[in-house]
PDB file of N, CA and C in Angstrom:
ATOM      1  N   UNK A   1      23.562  -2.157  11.415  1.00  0.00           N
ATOM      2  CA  UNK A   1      22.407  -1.769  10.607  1.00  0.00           C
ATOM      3  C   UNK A   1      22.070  -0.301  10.912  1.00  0.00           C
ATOM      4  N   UNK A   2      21.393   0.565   9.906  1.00  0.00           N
ATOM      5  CA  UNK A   2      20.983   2.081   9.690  1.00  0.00           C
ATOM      6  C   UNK A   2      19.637   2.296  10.905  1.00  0.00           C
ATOM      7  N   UNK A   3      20.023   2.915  11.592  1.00  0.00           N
ATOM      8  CA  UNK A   3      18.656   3.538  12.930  1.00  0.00           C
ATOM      9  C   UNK A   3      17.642   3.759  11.770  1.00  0.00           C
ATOM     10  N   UNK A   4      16.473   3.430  12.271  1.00  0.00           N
ATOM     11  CA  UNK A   4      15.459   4.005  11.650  1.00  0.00           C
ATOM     12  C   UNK A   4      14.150   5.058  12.861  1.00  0.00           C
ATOM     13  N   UNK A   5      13.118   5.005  11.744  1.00  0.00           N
ATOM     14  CA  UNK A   5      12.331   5.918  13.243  1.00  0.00           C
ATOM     15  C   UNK A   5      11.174   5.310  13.127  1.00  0.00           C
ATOM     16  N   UNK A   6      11.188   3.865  12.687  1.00  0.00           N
ATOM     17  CA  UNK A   6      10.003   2.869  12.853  1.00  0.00           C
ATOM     18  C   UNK A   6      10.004   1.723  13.965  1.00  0.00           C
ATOM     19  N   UNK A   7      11.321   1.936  14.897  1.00  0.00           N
ATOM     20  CA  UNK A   7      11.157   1.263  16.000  1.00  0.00           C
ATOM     21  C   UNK A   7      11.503   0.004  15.829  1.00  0.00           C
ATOM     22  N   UNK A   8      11.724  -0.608  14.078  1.00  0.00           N
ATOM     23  CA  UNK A   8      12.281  -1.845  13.898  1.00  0.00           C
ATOM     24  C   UNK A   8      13.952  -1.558  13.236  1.00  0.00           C
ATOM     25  N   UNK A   9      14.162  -2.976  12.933  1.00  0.00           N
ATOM     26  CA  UNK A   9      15.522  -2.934  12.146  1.00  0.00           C
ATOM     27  C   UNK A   9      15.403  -3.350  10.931  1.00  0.00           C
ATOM     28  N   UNK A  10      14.186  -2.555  10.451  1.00  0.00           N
ATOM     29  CA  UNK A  10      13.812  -2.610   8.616  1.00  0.00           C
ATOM     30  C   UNK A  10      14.053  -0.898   8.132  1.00  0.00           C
ATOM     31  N   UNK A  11      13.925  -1.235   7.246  1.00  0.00           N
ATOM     32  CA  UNK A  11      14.729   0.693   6.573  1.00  0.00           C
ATOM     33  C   UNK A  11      13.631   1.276   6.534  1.00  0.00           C
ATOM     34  N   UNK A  12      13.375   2.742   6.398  1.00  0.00           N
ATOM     35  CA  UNK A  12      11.870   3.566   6.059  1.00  0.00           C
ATOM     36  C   UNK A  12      11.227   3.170   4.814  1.00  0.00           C
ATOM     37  N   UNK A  13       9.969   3.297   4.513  1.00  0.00           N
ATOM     38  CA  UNK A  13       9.961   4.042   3.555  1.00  0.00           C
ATOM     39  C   UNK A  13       9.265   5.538   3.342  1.00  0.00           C
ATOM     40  N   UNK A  14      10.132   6.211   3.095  1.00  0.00           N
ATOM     41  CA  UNK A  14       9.244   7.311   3.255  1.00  0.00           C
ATOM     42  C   UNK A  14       8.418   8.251   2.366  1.00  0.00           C
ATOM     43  N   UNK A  15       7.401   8.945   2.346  1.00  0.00           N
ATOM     44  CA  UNK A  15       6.671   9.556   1.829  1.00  0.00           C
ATOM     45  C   UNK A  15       6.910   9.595   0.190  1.00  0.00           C
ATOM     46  N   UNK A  16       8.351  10.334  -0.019  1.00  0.00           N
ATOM     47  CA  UNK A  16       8.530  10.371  -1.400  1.00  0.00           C
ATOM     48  C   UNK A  16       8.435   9.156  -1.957  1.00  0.00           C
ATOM     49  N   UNK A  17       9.005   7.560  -1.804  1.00  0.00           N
ATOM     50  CA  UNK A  17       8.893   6.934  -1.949  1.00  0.00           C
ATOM     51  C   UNK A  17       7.220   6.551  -2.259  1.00  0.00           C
ATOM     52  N   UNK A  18       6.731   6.497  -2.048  1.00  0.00           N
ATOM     53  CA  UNK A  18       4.931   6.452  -2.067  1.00  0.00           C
ATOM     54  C   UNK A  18       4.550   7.311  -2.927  1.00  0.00           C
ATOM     55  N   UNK A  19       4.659   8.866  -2.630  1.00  0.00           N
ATOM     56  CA  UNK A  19       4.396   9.360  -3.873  1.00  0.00           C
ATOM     57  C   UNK A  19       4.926   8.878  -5.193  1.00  0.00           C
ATOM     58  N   UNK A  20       6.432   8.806  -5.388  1.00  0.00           N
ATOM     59  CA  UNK A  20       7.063   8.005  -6.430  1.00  0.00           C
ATOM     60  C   UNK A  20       5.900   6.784  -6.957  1.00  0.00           C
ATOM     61  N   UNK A  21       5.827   6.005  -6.294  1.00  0.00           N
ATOM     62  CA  UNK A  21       5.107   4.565  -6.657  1.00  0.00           C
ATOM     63  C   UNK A  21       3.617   4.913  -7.341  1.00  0.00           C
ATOM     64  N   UNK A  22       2.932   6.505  -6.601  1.00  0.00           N
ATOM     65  CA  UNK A  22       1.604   6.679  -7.367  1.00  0.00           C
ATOM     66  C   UNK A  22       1.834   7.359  -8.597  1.00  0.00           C
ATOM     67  N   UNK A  23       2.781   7.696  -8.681  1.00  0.00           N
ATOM     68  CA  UNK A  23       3.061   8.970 -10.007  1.00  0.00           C
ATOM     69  C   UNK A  23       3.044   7.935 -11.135  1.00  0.00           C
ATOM     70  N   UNK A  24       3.978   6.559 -10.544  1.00  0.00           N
ATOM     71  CA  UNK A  24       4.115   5.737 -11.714  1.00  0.00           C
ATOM     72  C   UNK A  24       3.132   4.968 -12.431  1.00  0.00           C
ATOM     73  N   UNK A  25       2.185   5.036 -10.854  1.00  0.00           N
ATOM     74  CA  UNK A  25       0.665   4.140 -11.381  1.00  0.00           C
ATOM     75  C   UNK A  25      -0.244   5.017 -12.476  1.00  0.00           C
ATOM     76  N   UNK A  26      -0.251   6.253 -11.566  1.00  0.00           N
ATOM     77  CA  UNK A  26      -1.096   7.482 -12.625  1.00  0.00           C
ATOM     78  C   UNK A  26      -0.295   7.286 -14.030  1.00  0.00           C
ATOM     79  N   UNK A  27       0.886   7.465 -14.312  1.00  0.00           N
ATOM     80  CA  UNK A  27       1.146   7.092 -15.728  1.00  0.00           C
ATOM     81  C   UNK A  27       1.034   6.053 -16.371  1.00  0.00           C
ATOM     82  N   UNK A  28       0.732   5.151 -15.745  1.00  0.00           N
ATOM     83  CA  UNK A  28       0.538   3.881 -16.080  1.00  0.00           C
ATOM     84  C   UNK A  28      -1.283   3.798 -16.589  1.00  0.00           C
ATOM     85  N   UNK A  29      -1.761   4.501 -15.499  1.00  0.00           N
ATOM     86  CA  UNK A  29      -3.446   4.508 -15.730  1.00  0.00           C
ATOM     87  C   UNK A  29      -4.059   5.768 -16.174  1.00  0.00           C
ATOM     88  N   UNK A  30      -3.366   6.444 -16.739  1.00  0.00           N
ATOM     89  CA  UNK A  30      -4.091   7.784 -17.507  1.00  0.00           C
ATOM     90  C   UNK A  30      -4.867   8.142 -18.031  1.00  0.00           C
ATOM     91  N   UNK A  31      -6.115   6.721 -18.278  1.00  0.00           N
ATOM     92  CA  UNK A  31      -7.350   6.540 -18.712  1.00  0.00           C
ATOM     93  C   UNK A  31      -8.122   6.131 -17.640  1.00  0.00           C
ATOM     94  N   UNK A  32      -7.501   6.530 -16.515  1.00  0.00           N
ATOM     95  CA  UNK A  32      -7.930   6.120 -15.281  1.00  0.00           C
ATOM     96  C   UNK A  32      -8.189   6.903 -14.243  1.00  0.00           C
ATOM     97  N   UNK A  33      -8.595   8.311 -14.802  1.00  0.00           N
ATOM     98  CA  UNK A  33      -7.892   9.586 -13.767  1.00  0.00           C
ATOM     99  C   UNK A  33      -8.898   9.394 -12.506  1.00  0.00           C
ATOM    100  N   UNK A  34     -10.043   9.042 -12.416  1.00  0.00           N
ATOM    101  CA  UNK A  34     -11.045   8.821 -11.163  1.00  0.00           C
ATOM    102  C   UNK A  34     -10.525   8.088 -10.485  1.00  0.00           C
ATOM    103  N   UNK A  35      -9.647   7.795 -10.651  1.00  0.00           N
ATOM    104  CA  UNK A  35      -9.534   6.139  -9.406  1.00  0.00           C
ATOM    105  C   UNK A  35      -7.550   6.698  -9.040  1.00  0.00           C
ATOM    106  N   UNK A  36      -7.690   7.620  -9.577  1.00  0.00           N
ATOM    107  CA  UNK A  36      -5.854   8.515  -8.775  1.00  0.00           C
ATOM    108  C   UNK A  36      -6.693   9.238  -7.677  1.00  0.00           C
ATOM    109  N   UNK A  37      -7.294  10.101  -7.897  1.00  0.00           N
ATOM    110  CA  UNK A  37      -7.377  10.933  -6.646  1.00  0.00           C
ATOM    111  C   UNK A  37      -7.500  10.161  -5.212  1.00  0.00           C
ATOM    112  N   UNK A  38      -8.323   9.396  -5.041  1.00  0.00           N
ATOM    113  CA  UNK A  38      -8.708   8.819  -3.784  1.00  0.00           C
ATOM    114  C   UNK A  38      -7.647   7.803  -3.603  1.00  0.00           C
ATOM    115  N   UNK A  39      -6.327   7.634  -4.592  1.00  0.00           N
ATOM    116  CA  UNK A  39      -5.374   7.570  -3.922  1.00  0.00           C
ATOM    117  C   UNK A  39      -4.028   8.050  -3.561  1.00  0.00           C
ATOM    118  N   UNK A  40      -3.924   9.286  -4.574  1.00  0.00           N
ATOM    119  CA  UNK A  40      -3.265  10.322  -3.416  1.00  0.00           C
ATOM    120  C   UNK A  40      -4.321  10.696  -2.022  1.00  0.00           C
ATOM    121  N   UNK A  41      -5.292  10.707  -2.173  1.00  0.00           N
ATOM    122  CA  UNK A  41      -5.822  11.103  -0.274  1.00  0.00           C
ATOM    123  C   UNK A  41      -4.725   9.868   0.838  1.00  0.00           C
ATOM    124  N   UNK A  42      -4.927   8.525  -0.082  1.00  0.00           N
ATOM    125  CA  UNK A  42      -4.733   7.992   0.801  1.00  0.00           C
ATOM    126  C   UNK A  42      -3.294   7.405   0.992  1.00  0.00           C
ATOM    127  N   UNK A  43      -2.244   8.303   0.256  1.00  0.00           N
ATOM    128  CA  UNK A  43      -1.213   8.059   0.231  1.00  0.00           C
ATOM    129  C   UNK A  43       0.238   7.826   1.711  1.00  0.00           C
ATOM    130  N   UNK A  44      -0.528   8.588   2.268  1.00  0.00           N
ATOM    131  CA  UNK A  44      -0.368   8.915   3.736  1.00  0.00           C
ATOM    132  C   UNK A  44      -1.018   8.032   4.662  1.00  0.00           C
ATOM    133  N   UNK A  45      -2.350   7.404   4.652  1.00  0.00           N
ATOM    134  CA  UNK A  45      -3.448   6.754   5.455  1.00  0.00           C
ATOM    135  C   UNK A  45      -2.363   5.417   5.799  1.00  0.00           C
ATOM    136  N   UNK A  46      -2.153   4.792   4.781  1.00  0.00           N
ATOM    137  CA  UNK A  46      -0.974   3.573   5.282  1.00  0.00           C
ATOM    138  C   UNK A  46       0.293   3.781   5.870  1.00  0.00           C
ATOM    139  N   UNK A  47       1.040   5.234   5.587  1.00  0.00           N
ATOM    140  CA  UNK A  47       1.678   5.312   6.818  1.00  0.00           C
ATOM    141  C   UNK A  47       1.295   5.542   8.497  1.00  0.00           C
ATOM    142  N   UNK A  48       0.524   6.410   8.301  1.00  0.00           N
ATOM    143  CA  UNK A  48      -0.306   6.655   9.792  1.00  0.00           C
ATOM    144  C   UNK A  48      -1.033   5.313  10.268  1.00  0.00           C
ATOM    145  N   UNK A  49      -1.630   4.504   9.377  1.00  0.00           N
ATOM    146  CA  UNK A  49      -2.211   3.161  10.466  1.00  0.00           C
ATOM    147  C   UNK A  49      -0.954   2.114  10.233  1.00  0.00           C
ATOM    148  N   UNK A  50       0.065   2.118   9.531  1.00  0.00           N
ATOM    149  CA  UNK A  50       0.841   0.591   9.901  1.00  0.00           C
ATOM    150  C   UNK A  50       2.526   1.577  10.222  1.00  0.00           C
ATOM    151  N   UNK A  51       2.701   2.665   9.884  1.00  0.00           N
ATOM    152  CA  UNK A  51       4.213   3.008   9.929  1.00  0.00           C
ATOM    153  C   UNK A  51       4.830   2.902   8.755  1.00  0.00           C
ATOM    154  N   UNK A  52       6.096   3.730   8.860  1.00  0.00           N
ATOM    155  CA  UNK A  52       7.135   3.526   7.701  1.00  0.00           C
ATOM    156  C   UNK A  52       8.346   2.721   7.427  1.00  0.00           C
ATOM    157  N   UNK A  53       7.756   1.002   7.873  1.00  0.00           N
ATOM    158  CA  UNK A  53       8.368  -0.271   8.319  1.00  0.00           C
ATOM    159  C   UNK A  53       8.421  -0.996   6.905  1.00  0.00           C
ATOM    160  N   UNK A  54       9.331  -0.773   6.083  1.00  0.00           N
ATOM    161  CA  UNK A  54       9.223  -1.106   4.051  1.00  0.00           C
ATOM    162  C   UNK A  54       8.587  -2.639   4.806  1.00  0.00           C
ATOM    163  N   UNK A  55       8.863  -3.511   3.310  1.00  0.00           N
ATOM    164  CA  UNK A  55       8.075  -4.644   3.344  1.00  0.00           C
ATOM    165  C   UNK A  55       9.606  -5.201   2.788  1.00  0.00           C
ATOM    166  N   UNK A  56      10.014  -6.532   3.163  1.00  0.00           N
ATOM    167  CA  UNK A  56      11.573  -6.963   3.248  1.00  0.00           C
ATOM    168  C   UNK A  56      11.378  -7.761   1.907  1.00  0.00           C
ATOM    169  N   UNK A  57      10.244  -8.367   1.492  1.00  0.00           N
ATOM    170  CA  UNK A  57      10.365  -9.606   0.040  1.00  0.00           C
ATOM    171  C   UNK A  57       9.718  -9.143  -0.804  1.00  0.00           C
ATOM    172  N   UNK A  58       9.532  -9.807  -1.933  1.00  0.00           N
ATOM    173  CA  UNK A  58       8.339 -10.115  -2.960  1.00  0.00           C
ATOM    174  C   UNK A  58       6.984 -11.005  -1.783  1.00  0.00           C
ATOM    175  N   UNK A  59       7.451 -11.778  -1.583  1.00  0.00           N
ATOM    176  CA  UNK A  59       6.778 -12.635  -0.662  1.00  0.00           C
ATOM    177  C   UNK A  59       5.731 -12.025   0.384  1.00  0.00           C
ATOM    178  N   UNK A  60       6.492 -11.043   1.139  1.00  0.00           N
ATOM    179  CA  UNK A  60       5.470 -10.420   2.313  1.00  0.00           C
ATOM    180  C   UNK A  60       4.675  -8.986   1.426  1.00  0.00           C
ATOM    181  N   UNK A  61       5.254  -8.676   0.296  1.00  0.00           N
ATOM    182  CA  UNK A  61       4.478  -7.932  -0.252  1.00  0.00           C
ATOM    183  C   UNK A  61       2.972  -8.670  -0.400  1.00  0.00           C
ATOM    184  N   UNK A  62       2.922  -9.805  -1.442  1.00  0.00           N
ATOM    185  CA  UNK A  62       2.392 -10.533  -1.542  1.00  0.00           C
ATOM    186  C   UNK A  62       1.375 -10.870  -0.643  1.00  0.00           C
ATOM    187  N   UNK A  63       1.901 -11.179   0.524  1.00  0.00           N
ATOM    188  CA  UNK A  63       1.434 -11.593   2.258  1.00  0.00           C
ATOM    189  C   UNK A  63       0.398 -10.584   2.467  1.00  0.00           C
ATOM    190  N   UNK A  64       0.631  -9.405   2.460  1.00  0.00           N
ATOM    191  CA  UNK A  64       0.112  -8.222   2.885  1.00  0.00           C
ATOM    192  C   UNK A  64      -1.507  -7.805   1.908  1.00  0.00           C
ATOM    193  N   UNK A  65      -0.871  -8.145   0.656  1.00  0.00           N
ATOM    194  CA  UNK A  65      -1.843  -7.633  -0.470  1.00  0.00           C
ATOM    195  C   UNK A  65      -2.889  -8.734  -0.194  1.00  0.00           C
ATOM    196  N   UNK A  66      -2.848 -10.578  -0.020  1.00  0.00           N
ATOM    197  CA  UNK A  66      -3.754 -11.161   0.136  1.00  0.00           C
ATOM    198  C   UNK A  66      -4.438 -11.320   1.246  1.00  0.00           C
ATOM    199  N   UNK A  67      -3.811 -10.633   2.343  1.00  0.00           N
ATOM    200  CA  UNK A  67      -4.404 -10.664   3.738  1.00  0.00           C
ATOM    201  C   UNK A  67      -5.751  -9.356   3.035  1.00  0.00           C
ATOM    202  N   UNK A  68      -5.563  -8.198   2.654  1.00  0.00           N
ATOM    203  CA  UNK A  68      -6.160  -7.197   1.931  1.00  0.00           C
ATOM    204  C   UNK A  68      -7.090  -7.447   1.360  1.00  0.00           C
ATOM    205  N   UNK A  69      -7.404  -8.524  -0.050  1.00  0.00           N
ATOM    206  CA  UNK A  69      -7.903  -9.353  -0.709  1.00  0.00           C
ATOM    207  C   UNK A  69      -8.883 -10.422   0.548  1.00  0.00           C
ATOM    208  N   UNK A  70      -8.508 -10.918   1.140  1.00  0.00           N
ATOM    209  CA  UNK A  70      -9.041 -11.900   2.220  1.00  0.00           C
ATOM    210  C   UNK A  70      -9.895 -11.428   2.774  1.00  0.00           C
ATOM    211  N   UNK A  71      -9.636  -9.981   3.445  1.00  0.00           N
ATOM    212  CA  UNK A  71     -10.669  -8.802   4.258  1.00  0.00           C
ATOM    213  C   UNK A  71     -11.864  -8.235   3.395  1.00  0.00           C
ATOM    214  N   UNK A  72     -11.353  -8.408   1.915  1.00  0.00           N
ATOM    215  CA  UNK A  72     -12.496  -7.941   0.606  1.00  0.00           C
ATOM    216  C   UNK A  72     -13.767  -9.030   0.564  1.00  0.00           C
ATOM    217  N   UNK A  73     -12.917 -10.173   0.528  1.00  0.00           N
ATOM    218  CA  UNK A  73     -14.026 -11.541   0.551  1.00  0.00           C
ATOM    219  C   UNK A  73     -14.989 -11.006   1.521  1.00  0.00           C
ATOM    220  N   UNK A  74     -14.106 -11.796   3.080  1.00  0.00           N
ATOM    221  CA  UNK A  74     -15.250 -11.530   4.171  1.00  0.00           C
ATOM    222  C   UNK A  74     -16.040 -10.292   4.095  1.00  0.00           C
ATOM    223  N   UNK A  75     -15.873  -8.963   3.731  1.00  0.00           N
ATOM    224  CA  UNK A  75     -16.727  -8.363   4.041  1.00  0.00           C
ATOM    225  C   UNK A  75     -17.696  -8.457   2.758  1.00  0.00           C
ATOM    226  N   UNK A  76     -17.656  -8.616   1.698  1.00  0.00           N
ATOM    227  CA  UNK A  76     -18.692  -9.630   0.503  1.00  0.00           C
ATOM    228  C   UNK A  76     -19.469 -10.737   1.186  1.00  0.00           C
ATOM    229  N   UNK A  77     -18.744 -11.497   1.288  1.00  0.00           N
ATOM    230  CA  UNK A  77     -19.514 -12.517   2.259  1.00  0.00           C
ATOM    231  C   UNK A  77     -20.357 -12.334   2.981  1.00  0.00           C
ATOM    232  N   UNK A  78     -19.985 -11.454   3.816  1.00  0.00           N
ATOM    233  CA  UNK A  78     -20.874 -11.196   4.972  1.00  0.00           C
ATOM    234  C   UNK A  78     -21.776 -10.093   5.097  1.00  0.00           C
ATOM    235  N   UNK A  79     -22.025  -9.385   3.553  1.00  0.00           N
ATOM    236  CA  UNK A  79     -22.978  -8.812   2.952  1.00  0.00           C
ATOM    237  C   UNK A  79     -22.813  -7.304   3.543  1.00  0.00           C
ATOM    238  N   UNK A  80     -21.517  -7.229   3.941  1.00  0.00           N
ATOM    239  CA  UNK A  80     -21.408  -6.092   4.358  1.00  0.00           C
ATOM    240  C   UNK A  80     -22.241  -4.716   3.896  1.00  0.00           C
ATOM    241  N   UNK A  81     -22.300  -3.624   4.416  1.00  0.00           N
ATOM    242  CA  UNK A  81     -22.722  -2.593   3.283  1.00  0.00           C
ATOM    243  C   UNK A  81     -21.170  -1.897   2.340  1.00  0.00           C
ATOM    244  N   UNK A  82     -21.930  -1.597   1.117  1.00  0.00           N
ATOM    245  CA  UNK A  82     -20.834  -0.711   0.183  1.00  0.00           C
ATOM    246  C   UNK A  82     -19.851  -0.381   0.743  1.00  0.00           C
ATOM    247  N   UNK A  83     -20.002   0.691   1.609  1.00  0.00           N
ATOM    248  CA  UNK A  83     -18.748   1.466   2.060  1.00  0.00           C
ATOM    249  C   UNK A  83     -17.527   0.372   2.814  1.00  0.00           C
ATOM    250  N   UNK A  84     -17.584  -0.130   3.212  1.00  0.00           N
ATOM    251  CA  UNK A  84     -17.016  -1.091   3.906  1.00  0.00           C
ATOM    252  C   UNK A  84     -16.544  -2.017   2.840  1.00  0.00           C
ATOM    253  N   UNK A  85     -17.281  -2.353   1.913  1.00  0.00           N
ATOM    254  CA  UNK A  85     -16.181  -2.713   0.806  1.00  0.00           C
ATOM    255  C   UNK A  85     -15.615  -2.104   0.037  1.00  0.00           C
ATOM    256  N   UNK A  86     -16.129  -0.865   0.033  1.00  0.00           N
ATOM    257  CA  UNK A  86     -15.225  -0.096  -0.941  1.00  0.00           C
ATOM    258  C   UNK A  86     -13.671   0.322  -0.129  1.00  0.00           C
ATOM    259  N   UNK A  87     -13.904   0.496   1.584  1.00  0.00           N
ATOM    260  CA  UNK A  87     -12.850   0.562   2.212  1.00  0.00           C
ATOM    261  C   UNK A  87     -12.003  -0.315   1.898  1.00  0.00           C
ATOM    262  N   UNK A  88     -12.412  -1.282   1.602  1.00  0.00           N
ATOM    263  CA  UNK A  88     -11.848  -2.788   1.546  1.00  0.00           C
ATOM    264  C   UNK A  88     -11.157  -2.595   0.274  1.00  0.00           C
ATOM    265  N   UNK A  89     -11.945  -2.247  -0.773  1.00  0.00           N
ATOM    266  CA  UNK A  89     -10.746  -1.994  -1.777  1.00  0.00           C
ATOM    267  C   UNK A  89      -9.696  -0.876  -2.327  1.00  0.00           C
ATOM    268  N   UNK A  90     -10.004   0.050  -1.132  1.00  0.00           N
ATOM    269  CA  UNK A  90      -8.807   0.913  -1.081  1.00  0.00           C
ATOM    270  C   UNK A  90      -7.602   0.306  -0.272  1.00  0.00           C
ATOM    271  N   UNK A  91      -8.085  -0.809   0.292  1.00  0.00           N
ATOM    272  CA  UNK A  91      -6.427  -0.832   1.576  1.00  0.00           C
ATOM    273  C   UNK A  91      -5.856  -1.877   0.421  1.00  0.00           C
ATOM    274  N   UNK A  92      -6.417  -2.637  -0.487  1.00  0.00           N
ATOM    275  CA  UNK A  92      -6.026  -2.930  -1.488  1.00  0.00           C
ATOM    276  C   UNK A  92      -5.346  -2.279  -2.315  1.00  0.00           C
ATOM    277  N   UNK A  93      -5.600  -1.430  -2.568  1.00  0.00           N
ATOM    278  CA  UNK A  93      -4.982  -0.376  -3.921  1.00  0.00           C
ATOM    279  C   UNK A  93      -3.694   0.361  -2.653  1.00  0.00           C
ATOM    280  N   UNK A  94      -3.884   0.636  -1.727  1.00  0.00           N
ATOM    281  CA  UNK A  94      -2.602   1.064  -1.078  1.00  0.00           C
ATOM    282  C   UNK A  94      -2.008   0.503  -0.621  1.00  0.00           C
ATOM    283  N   UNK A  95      -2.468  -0.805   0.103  1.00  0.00           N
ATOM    284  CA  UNK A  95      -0.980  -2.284   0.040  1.00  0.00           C
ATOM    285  C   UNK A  95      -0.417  -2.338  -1.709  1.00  0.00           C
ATOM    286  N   UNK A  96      -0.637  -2.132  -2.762  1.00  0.00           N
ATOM    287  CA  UNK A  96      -0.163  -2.586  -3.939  1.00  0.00           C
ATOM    288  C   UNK A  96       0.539  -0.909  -4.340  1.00  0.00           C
ATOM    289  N   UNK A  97      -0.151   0.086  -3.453  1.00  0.00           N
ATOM    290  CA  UNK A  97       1.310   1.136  -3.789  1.00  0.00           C
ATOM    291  C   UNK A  97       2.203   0.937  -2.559  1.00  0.00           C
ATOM    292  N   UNK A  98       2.306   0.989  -1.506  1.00  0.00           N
ATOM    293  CA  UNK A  98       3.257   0.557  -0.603  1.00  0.00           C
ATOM    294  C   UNK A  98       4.394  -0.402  -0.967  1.00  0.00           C
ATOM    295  N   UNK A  99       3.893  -1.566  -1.952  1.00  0.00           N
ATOM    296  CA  UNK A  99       4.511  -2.485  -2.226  1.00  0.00           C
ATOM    297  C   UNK A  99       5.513  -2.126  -3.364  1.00  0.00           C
ATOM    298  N   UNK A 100       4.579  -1.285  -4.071  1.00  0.00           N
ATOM    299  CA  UNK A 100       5.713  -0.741  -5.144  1.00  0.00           C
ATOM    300  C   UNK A 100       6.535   0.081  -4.625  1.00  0.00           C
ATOM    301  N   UNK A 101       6.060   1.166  -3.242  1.00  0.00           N
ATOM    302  CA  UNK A 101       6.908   1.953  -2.602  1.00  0.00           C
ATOM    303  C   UNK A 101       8.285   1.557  -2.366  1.00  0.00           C
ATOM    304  N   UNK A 102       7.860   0.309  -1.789  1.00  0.00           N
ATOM    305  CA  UNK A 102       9.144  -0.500  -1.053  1.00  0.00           C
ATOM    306  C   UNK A 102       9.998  -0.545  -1.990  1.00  0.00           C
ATOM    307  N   UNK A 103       9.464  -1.407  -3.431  1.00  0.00           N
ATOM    308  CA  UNK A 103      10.836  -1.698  -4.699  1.00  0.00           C
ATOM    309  C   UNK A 103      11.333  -0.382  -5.128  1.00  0.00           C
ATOM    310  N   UNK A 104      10.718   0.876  -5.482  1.00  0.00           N
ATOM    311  CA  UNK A 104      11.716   2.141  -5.454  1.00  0.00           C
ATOM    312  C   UNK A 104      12.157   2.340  -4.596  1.00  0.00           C
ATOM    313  N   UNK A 105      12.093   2.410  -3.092  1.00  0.00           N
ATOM    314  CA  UNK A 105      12.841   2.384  -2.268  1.00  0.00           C
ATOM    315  C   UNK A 105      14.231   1.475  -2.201  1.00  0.00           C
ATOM    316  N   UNK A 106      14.127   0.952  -2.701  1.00  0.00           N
ATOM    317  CA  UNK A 106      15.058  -0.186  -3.169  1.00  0.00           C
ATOM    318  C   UNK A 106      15.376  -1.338  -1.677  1.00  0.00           C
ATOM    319  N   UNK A 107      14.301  -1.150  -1.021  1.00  0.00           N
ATOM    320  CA  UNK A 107      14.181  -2.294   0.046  1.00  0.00           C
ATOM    321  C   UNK A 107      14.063  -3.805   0.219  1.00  0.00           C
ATOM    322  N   UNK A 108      13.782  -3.955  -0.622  1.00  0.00           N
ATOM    323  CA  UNK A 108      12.883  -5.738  -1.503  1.00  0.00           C
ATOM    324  C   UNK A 108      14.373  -6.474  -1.686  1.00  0.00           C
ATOM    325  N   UNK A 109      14.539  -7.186  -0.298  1.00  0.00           N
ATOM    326  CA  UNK A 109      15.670  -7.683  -0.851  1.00  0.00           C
ATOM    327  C   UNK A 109      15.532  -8.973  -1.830  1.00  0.00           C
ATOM    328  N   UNK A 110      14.216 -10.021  -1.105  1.00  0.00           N
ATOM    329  CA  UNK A 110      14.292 -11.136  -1.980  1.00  0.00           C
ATOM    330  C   UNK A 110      12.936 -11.214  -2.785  1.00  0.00           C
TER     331      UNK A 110
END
């Protein structure tokens, strides 16, 4: 298997890859231009807190995005204040570009 510099024996993904995945969303949401910026800021934020360790399925994509979703509840639930959910729905919106990262990356095996 290919060395990587994530310390596992999963492939990178790296930066371009991520950018790739937002370029496609921004074209996708072009009636959407407020809600691109704050995620190019945070295009980078998910490599620096989890690494550039792709995601191996459909499945753990999946895994990842509802653990994301799960953290949105509880902090609703628990009447959190705003910001804290709005955090909540950015690690959302960047588990679901990561995830797309991974499939241009062409990592996603199953």
């Amino acid at each position: 298997m290919a060395e990587t510099t994530n310390g596992t024996n999963r492939k990178d993904v790296y930066e371009r890859f991520i950018i790739a995945a937002t370029v496609q969303l921004q074209e996708n949401l072009r009636t959407a231009r407020w809600l691109i910026e704050p995620i190019h800021c945070l295009r980078s934020y998910r490599l620096d807190q989890k690494g550039t360790g792709t995601l191996a399925s459909k499945h753990e994509i999946y895994g990842v995005i509802a653990e994301e979703v799960h953290e949105l509840l509880h902090a609703i639930e628990s009447n959190k204040p705003l910001e804290e959910v709005q955090k909540e729905l950015m690690d959302i919106a960047v588990a679901c570009i990561f995830g797309a990262a991974c499939i241009n990356a062409g990592t996603v095996d199953w």
